[in-house]
C-alpha atoms as a PDB file:
ATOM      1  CA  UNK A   1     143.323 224.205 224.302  1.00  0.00           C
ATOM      2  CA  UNK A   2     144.544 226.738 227.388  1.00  0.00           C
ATOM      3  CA  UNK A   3     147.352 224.472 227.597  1.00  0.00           C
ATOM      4  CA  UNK A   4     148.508 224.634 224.098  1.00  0.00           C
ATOM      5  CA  UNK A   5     147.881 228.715 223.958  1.00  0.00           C
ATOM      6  CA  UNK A   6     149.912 229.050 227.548  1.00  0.00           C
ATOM      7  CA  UNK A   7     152.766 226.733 225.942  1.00  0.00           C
ATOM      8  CA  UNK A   8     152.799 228.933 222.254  1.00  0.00           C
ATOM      9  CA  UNK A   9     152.300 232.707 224.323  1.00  0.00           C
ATOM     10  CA  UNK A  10     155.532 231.018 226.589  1.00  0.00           C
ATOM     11  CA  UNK A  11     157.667 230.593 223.308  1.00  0.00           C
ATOM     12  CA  UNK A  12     156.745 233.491 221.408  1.00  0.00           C
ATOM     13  CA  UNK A  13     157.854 235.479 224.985  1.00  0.00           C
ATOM     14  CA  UNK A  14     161.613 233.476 224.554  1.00  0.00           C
ATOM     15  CA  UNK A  15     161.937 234.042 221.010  1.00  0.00           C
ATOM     16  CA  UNK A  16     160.665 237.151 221.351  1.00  0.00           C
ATOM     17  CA  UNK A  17     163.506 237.902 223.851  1.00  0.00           C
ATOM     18  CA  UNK A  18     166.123 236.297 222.186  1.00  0.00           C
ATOM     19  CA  UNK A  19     165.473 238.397 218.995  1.00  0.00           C
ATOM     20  CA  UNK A  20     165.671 241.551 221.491  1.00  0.00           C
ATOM     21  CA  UNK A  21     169.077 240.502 222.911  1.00  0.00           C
ATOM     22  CA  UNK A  22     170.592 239.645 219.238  1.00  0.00           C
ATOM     23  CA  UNK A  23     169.132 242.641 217.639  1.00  0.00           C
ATOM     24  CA  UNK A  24     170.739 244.809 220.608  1.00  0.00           C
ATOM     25  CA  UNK A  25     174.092 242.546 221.529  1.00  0.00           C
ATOM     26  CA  UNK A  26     175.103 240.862 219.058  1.00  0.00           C
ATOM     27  CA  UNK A  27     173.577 241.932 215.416  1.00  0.00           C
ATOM     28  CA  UNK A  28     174.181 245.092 216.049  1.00  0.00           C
ATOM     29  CA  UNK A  29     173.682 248.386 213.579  1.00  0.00           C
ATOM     30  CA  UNK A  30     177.321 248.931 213.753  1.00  0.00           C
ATOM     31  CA  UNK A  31     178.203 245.628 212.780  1.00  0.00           C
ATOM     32  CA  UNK A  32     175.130 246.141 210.078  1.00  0.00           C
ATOM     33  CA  UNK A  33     176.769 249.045 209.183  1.00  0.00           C
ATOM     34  CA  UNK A  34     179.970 247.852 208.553  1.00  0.00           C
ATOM     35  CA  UNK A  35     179.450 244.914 206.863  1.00  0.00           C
ATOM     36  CA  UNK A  36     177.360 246.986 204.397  1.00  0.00           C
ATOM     37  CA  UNK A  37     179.393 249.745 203.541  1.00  0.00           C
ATOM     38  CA  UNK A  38     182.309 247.392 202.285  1.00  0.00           C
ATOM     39  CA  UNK A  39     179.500 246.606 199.004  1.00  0.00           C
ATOM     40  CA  UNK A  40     177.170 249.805 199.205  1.00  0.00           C
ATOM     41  CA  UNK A  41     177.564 253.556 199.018  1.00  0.00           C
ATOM     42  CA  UNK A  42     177.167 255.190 202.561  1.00  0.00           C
ATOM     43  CA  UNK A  43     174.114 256.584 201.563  1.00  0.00           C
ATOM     44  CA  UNK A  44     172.478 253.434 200.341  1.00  0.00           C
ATOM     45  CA  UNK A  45     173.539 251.822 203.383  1.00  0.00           C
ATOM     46  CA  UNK A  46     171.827 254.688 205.688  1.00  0.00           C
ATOM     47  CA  UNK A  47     169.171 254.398 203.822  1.00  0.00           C
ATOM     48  CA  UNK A  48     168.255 250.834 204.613  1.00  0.00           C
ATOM     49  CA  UNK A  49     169.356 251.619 208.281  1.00  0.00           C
ATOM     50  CA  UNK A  50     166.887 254.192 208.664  1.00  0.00           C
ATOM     51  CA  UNK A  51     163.971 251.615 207.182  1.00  0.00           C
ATOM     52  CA  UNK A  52     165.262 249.213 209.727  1.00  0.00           C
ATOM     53  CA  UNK A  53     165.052 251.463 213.109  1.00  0.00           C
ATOM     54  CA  UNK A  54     161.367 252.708 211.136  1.00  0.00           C
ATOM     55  CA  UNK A  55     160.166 249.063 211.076  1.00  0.00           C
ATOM     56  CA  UNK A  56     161.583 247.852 214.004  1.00  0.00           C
ATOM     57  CA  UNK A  57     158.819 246.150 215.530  1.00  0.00           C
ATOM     58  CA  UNK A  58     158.009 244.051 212.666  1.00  0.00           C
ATOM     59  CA  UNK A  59     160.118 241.166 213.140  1.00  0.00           C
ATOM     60  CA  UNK A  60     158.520 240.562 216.705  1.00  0.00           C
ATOM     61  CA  UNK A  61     155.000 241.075 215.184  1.00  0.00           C
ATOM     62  CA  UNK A  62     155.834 238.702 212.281  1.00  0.00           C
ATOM     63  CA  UNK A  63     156.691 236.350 215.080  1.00  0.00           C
ATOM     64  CA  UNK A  64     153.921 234.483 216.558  1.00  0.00           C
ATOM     65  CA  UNK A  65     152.430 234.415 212.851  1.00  0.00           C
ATOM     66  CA  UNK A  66     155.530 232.042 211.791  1.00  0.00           C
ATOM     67  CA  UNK A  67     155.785 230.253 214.947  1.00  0.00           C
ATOM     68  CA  UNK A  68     152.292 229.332 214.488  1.00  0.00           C
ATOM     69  CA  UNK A  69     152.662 228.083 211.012  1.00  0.00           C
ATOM     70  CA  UNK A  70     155.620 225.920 211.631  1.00  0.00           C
ATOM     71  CA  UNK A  71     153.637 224.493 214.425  1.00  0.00           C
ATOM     72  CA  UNK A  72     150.458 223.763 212.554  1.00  0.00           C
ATOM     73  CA  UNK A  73     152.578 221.974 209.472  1.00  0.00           C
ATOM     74  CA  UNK A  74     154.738 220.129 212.148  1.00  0.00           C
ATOM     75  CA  UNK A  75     151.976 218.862 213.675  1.00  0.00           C
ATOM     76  CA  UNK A  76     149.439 218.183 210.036  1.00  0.00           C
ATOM     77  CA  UNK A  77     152.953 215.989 209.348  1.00  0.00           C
ATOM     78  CA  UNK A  78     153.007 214.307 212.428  1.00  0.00           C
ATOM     79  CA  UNK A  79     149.029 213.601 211.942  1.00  0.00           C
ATOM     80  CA  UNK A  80     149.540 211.147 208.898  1.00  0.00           C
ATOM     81  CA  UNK A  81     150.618 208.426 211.331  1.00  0.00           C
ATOM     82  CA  UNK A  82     146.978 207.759 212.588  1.00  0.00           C
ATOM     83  CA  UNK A  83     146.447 206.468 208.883  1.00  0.00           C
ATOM     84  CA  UNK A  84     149.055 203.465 209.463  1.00  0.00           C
ATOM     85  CA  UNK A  85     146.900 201.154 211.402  1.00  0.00           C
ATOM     86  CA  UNK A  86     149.445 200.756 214.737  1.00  0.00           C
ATOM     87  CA  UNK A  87     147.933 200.252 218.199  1.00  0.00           C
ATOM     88  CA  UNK A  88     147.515 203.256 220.097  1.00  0.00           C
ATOM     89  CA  UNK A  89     148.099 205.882 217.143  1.00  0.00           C
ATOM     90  CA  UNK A  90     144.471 205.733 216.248  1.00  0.00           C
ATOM     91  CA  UNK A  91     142.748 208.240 219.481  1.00  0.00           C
ATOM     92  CA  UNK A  92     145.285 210.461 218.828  1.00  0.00           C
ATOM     93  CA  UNK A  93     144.078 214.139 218.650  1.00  0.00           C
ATOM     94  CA  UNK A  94     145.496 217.001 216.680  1.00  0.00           C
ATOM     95  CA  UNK A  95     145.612 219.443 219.808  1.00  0.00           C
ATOM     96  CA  UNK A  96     147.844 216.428 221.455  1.00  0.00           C
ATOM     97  CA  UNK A  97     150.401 216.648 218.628  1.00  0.00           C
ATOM     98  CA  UNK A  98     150.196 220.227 218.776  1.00  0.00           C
ATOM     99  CA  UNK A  99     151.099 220.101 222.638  1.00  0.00           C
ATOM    100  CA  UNK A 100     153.627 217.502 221.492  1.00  0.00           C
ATOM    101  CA  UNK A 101     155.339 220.520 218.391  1.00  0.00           C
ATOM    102  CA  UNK A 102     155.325 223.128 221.510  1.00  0.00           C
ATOM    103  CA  UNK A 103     157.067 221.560 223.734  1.00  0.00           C
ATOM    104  CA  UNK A 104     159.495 220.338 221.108  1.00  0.00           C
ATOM    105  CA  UNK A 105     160.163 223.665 220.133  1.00  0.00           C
ATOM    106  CA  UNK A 106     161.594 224.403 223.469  1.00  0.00           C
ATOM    107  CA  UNK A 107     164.961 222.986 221.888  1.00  0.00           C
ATOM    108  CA  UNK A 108     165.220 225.627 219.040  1.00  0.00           C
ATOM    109  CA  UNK A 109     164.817 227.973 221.929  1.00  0.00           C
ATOM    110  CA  UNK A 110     167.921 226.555 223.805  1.00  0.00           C
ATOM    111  CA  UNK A 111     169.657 227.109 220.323  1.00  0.00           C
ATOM    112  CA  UNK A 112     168.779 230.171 220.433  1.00  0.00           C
ATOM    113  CA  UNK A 113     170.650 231.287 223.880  1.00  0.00           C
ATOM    114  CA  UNK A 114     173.407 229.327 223.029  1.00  0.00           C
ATOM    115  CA  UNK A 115     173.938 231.287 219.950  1.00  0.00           C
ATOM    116  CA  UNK A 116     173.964 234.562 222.191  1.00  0.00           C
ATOM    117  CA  UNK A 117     176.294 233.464 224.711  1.00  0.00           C
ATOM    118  CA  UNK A 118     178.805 231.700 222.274  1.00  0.00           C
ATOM    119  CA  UNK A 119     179.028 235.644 220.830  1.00  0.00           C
ATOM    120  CA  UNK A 120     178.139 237.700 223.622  1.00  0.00           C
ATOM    121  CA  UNK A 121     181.086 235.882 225.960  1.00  0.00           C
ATOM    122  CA  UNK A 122     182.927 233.525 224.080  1.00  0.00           C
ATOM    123  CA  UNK A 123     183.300 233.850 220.515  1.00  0.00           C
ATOM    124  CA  UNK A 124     183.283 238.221 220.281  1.00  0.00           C
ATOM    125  CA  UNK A 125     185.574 239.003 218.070  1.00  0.00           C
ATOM    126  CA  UNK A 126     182.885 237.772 215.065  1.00  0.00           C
ATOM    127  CA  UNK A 127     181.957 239.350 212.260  1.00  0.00           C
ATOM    128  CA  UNK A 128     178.464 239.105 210.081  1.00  0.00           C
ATOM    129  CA  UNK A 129     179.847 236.867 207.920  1.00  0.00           C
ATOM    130  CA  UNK A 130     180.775 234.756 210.968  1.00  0.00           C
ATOM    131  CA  UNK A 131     177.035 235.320 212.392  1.00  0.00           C
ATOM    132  CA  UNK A 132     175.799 234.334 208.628  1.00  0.00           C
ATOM    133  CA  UNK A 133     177.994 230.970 208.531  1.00  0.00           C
ATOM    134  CA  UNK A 134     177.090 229.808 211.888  1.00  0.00           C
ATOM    135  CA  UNK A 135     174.564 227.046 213.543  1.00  0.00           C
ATOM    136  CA  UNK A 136     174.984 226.367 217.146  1.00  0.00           C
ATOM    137  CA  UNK A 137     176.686 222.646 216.496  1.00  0.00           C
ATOM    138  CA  UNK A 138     175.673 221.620 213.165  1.00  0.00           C
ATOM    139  CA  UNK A 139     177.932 220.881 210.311  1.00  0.00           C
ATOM    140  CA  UNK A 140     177.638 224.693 208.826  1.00  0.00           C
ATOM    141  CA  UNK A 141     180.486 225.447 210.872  1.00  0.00           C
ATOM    142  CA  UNK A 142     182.672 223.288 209.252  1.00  0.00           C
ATOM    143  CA  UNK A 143     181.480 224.017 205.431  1.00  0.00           C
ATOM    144  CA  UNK A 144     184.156 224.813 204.542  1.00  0.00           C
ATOM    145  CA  UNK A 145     186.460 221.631 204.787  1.00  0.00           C
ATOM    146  CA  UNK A 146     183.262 219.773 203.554  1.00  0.00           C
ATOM    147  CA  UNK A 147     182.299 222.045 200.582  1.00  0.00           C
ATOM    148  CA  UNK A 148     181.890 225.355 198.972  1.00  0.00           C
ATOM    149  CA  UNK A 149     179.284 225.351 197.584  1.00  0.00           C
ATOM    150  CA  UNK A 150     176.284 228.159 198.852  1.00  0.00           C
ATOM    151  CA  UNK A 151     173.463 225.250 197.965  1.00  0.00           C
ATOM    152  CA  UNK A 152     174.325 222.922 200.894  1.00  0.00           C
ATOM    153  CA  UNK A 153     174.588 225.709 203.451  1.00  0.00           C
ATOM    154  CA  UNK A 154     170.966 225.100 204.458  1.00  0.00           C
ATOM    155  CA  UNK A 155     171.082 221.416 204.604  1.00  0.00           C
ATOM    156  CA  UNK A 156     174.301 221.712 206.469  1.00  0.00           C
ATOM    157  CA  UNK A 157     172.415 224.215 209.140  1.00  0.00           C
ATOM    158  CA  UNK A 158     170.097 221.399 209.704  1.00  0.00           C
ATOM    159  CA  UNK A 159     172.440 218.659 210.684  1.00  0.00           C
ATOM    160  CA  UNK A 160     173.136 220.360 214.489  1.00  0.00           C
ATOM    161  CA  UNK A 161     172.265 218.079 217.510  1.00  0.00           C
ATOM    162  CA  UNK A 162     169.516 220.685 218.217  1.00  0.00           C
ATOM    163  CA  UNK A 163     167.678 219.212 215.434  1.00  0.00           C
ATOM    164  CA  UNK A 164     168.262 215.218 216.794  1.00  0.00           C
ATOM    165  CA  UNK A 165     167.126 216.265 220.408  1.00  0.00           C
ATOM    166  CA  UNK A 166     163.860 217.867 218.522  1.00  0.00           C
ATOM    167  CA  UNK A 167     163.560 214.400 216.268  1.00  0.00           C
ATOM    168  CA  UNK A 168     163.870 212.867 219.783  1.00  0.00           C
ATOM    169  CA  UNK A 169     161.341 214.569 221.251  1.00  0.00           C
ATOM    170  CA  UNK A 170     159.059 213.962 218.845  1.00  0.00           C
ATOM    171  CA  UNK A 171     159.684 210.495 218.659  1.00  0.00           C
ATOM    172  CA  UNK A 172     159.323 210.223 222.775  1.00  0.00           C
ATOM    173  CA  UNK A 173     155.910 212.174 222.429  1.00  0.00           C
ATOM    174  CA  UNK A 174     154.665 209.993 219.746  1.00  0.00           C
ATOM    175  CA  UNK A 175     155.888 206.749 222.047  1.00  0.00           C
ATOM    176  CA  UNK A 176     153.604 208.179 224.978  1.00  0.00           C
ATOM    177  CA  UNK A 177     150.593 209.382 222.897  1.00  0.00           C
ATOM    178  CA  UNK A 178     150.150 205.835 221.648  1.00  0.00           C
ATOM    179  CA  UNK A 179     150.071 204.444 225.473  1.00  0.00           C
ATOM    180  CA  UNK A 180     153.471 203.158 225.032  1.00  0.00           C
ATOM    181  CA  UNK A 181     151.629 200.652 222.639  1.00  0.00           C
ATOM    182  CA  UNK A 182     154.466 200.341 219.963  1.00  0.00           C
ATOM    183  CA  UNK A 183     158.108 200.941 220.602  1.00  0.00           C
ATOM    184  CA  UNK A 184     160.409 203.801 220.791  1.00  0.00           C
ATOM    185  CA  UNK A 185     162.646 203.045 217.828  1.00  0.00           C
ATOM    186  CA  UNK A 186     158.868 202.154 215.968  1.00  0.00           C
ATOM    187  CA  UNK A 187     157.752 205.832 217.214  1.00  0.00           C
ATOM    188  CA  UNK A 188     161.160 207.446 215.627  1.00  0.00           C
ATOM    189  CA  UNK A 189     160.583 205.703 212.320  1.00  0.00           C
ATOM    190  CA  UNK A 190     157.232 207.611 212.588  1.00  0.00           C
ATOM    191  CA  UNK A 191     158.835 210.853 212.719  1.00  0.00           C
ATOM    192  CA  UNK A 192     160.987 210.495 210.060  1.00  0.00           C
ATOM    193  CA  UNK A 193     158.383 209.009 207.768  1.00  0.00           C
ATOM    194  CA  UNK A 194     156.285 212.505 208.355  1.00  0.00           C
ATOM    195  CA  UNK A 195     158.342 215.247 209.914  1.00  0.00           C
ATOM    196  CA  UNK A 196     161.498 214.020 208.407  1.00  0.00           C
ATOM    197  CA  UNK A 197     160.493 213.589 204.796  1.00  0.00           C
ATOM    198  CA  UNK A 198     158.603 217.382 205.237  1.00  0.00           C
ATOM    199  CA  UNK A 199     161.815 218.457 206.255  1.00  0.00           C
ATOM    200  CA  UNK A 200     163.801 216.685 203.802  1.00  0.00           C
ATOM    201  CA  UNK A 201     160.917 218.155 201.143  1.00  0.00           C
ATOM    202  CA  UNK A 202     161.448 221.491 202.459  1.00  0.00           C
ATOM    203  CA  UNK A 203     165.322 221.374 202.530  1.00  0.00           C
ATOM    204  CA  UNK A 204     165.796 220.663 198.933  1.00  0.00           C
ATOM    205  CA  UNK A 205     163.198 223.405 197.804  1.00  0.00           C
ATOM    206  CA  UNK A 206     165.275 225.928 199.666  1.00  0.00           C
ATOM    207  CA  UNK A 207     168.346 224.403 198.336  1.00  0.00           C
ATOM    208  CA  UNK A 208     167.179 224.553 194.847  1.00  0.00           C
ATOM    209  CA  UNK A 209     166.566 227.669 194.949  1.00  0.00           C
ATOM    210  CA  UNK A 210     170.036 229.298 196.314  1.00  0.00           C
ATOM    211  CA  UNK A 211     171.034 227.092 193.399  1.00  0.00           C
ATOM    212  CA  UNK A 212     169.395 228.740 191.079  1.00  0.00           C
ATOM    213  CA  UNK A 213     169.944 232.186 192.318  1.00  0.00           C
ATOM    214  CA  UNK A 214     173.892 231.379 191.989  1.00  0.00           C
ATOM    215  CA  UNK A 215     173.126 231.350 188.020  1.00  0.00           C
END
């Protein structure tokens, strides 16, 4: 239990911090600004500026609350492979598999500070709608030659190689947790039968959504 609440206090810290360095380098009130006031009257857009420096500390607080979540439903996905009757799967525990989500979520993180230095050194002359149409390596940053359409931008963020390393991690915890009782490729099919068909759930409810919102 320590080991788990070290691990989540560890990655709320780095997202935490990442959040701080966009907020104050790269998504900036300027570029806020900006991007606004091309839609908005001035005052509207001061407004909502004003509520944002007010309620600044809300995103961090909202934070470990969400983290937590997508940990907990990670790992309650990841559980339903005890039921399949595999050697090793069945001593399992839920805290292991919540060890297991943690660490995974170490990649995101890496994501994360790749994002900041592609804009912060590389990349600087962006704008938000740049910032708004981008996934470190995923096929959102090439929508545009594969389609238009607003409904695919979220399944599009999802295919990055940040996502495969975390499938892969999962897969490799899975492959030890069972005692390295059933095999590695056995251990990925596990993930994608739970995490992977979550995701794949979850994906087309946001999707259907943005497509109804378009109508």
């Amino acid at each position: 239990m320590m080991k788990n609440f070290f691990l989540f206090i560890g990655i709320v810290v780095c997202y935490c911090l990442l959040t701080y360095l966009d907020k104050t380098y790269i998504t900036t009130s300027s570029k806020i600004f900006d991007f606004l006031a091309k839609d908005y009257p001035n005052e509207m857009v001061q407004n909502y500026m004003d509520n944002q420096k007010k309620w600044w500390w809300l995103s961090y607080t909202l934070l470990p609350f969400l983290i937590g979540i997508k940990v907990l439903l990670v790992a309650f996905c990841l559980n339903f492979i005890k039921v399949l009757d595999l050697p090793g799967l069945e001593n399992i525990k839920f805290s292991q598999l919540i060890s297991l989500v943690l660490i995974a979520e170490s990649v995101f993180i890496i994501a994360g500070i790749y994002k900041f230095v592609n804009f912060y050194w590389i990349d600087t002359e962006y704008t938000m709608e740049t910032l708004q149409t981008y996934y470190p390596i995923s096929l959102l940053n090439i929508k545009e030659y594969i389609s238009t359409e607003k409904w695919l931008a979220y399944p599009l963020q999802l295919a990055n190689l940040f996502e495969l390393f975390y499938w892969g991690i999962l897969a490799w915890g899975i492959w030890e947790l069972s005692e390295q009782k059933i095999s590695f490729l056995k251990s990925l099919a596990l993930a994608s039968l739970t995490y992977g068909m979550a995701l794949l759930f979850w994906a087309g409810v946001v999707s259907f959504f943005i497509l109804n919102a378009q109508y």
